[in-house]
C-alpha atoms as a PDB file:
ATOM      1  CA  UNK A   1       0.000   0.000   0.000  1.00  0.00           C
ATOM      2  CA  UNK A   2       1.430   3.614  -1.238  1.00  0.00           C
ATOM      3  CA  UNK A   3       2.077   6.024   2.187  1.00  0.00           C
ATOM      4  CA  UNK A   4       0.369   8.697  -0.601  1.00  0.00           C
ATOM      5  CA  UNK A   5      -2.966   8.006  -0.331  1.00  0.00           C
ATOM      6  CA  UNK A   6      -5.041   9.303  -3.425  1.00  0.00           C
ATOM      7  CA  UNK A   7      -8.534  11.489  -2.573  1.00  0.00           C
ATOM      8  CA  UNK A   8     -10.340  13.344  -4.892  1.00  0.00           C
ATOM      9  CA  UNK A   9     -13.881  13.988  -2.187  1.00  0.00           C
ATOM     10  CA  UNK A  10     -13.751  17.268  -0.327  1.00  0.00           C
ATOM     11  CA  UNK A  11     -15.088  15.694   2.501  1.00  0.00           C
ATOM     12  CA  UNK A  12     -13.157  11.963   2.924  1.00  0.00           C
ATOM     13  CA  UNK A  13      -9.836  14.746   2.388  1.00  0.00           C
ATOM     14  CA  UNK A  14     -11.326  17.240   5.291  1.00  0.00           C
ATOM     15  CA  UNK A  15     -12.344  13.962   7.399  1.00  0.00           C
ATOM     16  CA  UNK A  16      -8.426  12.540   7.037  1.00  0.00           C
ATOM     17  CA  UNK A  17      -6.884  16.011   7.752  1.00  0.00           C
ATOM     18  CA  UNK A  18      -8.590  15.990  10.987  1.00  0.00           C
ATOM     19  CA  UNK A  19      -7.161  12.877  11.677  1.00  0.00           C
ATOM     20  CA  UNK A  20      -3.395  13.690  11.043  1.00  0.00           C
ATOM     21  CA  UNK A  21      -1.436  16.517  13.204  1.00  0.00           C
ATOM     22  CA  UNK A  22       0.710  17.430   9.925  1.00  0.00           C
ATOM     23  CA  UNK A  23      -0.250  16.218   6.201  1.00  0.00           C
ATOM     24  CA  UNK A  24       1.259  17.255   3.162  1.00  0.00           C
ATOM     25  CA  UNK A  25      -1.183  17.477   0.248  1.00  0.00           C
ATOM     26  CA  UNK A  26      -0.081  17.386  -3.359  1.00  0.00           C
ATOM     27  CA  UNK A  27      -2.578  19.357  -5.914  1.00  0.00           C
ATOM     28  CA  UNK A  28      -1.859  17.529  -9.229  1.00  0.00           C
ATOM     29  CA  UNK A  29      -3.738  17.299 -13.036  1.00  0.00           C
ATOM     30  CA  UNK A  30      -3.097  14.508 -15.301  1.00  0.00           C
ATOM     31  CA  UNK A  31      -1.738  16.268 -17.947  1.00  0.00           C
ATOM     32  CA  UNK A  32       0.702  18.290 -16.091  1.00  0.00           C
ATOM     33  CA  UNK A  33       4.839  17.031 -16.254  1.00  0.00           C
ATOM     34  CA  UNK A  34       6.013  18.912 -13.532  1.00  0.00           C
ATOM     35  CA  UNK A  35       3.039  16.944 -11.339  1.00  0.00           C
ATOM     36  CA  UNK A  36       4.554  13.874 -12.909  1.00  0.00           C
ATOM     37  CA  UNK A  37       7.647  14.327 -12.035  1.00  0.00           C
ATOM     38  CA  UNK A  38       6.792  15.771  -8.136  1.00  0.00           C
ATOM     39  CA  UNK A  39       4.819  12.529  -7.348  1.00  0.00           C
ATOM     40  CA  UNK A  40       7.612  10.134  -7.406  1.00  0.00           C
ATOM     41  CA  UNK A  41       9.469  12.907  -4.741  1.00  0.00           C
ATOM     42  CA  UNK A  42       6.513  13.594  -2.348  1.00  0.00           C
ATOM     43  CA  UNK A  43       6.178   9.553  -2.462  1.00  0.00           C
ATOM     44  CA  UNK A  44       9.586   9.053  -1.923  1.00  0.00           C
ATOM     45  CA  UNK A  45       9.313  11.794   1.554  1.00  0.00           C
ATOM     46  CA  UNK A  46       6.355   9.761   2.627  1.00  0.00           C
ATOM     47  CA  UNK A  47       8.477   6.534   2.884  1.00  0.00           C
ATOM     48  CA  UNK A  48      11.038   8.821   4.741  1.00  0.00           C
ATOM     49  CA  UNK A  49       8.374  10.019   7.375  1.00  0.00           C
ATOM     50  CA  UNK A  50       5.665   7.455   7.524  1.00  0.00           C
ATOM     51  CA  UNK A  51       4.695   8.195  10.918  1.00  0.00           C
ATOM     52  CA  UNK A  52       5.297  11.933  10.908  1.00  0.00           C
ATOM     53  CA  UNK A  53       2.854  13.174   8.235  1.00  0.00           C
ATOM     54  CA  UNK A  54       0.009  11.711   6.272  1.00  0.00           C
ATOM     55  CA  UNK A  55       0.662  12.273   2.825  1.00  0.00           C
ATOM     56  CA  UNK A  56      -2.210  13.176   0.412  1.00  0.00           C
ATOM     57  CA  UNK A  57      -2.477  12.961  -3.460  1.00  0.00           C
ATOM     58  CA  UNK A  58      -5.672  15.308  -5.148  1.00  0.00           C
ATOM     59  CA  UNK A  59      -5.911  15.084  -8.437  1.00  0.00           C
ATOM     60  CA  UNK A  60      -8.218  17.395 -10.743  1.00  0.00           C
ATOM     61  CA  UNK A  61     -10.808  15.179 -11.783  1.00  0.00           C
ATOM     62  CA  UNK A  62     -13.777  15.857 -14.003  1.00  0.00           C
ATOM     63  CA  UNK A  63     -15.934  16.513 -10.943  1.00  0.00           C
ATOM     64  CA  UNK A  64     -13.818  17.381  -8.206  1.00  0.00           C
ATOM     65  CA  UNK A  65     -13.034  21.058  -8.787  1.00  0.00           C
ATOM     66  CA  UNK A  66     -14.904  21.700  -5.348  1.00  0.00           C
ATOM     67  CA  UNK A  67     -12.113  20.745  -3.844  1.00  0.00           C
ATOM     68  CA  UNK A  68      -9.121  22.962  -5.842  1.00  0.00           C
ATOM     69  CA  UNK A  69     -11.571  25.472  -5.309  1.00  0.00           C
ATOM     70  CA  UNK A  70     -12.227  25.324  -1.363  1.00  0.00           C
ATOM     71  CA  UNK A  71      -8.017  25.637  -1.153  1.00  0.00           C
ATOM     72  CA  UNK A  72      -8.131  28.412  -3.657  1.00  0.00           C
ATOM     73  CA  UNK A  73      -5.780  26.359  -6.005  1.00  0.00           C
ATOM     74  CA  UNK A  74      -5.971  27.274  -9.414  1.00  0.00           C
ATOM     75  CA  UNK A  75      -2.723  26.101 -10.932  1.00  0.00           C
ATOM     76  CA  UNK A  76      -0.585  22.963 -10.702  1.00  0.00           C
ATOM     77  CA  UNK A  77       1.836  21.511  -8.630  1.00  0.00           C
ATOM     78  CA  UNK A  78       0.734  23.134  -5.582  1.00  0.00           C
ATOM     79  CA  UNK A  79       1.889  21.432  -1.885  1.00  0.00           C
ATOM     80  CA  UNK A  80       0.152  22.691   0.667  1.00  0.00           C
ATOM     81  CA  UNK A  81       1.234  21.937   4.368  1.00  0.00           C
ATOM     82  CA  UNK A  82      -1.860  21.407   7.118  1.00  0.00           C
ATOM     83  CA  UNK A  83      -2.001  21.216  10.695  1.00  0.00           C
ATOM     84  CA  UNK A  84      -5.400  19.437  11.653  1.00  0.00           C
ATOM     85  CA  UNK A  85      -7.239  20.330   8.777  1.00  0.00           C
ATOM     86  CA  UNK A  86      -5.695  24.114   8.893  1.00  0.00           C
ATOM     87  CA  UNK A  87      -3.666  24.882   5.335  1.00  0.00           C
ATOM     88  CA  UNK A  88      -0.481  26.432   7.274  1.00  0.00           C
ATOM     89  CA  UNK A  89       1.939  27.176   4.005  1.00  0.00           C
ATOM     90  CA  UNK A  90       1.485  26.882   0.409  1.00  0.00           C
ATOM     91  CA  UNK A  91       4.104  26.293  -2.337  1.00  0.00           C
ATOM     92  CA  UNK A  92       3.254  26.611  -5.750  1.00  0.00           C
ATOM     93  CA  UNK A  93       5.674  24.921  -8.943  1.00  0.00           C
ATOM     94  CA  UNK A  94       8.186  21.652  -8.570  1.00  0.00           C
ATOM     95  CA  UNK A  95      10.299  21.319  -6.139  1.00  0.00           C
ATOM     96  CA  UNK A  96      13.144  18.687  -6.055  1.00  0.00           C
ATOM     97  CA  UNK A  97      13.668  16.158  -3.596  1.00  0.00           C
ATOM     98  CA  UNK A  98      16.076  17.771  -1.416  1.00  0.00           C
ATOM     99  CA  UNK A  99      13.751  21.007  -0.927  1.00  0.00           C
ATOM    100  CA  UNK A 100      10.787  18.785  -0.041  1.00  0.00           C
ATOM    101  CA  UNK A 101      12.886  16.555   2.575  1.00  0.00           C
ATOM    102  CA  UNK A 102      14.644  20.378   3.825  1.00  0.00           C
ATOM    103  CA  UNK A 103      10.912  21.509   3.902  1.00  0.00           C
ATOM    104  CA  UNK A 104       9.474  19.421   5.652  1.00  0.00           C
ATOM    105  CA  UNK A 105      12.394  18.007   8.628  1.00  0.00           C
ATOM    106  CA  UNK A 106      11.824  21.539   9.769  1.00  0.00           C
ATOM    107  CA  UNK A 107       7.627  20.856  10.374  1.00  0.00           C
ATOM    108  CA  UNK A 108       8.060  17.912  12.437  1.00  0.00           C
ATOM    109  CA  UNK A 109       6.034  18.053  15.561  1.00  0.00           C
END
């Protein structure tokens, strides 16, 4: 089973947030590269902090645009960081494996 677990319902996402103290949530399209290439990294952190932060894949989906639009994202990639449901930093565009793992060692609880 993949530590990135893949939603795409505004409410089973809000429902797991409030179940994890720190998640970091991937805003992806299909057709995007630099999304391609990101999801390999932000998989790759989640096997590095498994029990740190819950890891979250949302992909825009015919149908699911409630969701970009409740966290006001309009482009892709876009990480955003949460505390219990609370978006606590945004990052917009790719960023490479060392930035993500620098990112986020410095938001452990």
């Amino acid at each position: 089973m993949s530590l990135l677990l893949s939603l795409s319902n505004l409410s089973e996402i809000q429902n797991y947030l409030n179940t994890m103290p720190i998640t970091l949530a991937m805003f992806s399209s299909p057709d995007c590269k630099p999304c391609k290439d990101l999801e390999p990294i932000i998989a790759s952190a989640a096997a590095k902090y498994p029990s740190e932060f819950g890891f979250l894949h949302i992909e825009a989906l015919e149908g699911n645009t409630e969701t970009f639009d409740f966290y006001g994202v309009s482009s892709v990639p876009v990480l955003i960081l949460f505390r219990f449901n609370n978006p606590v930093e945004y990052h917009a565009g790719f960023k490479s494996k060392e930035e993500v793992i620098q990112w986020l060692s410095g938001k452990m609880v």
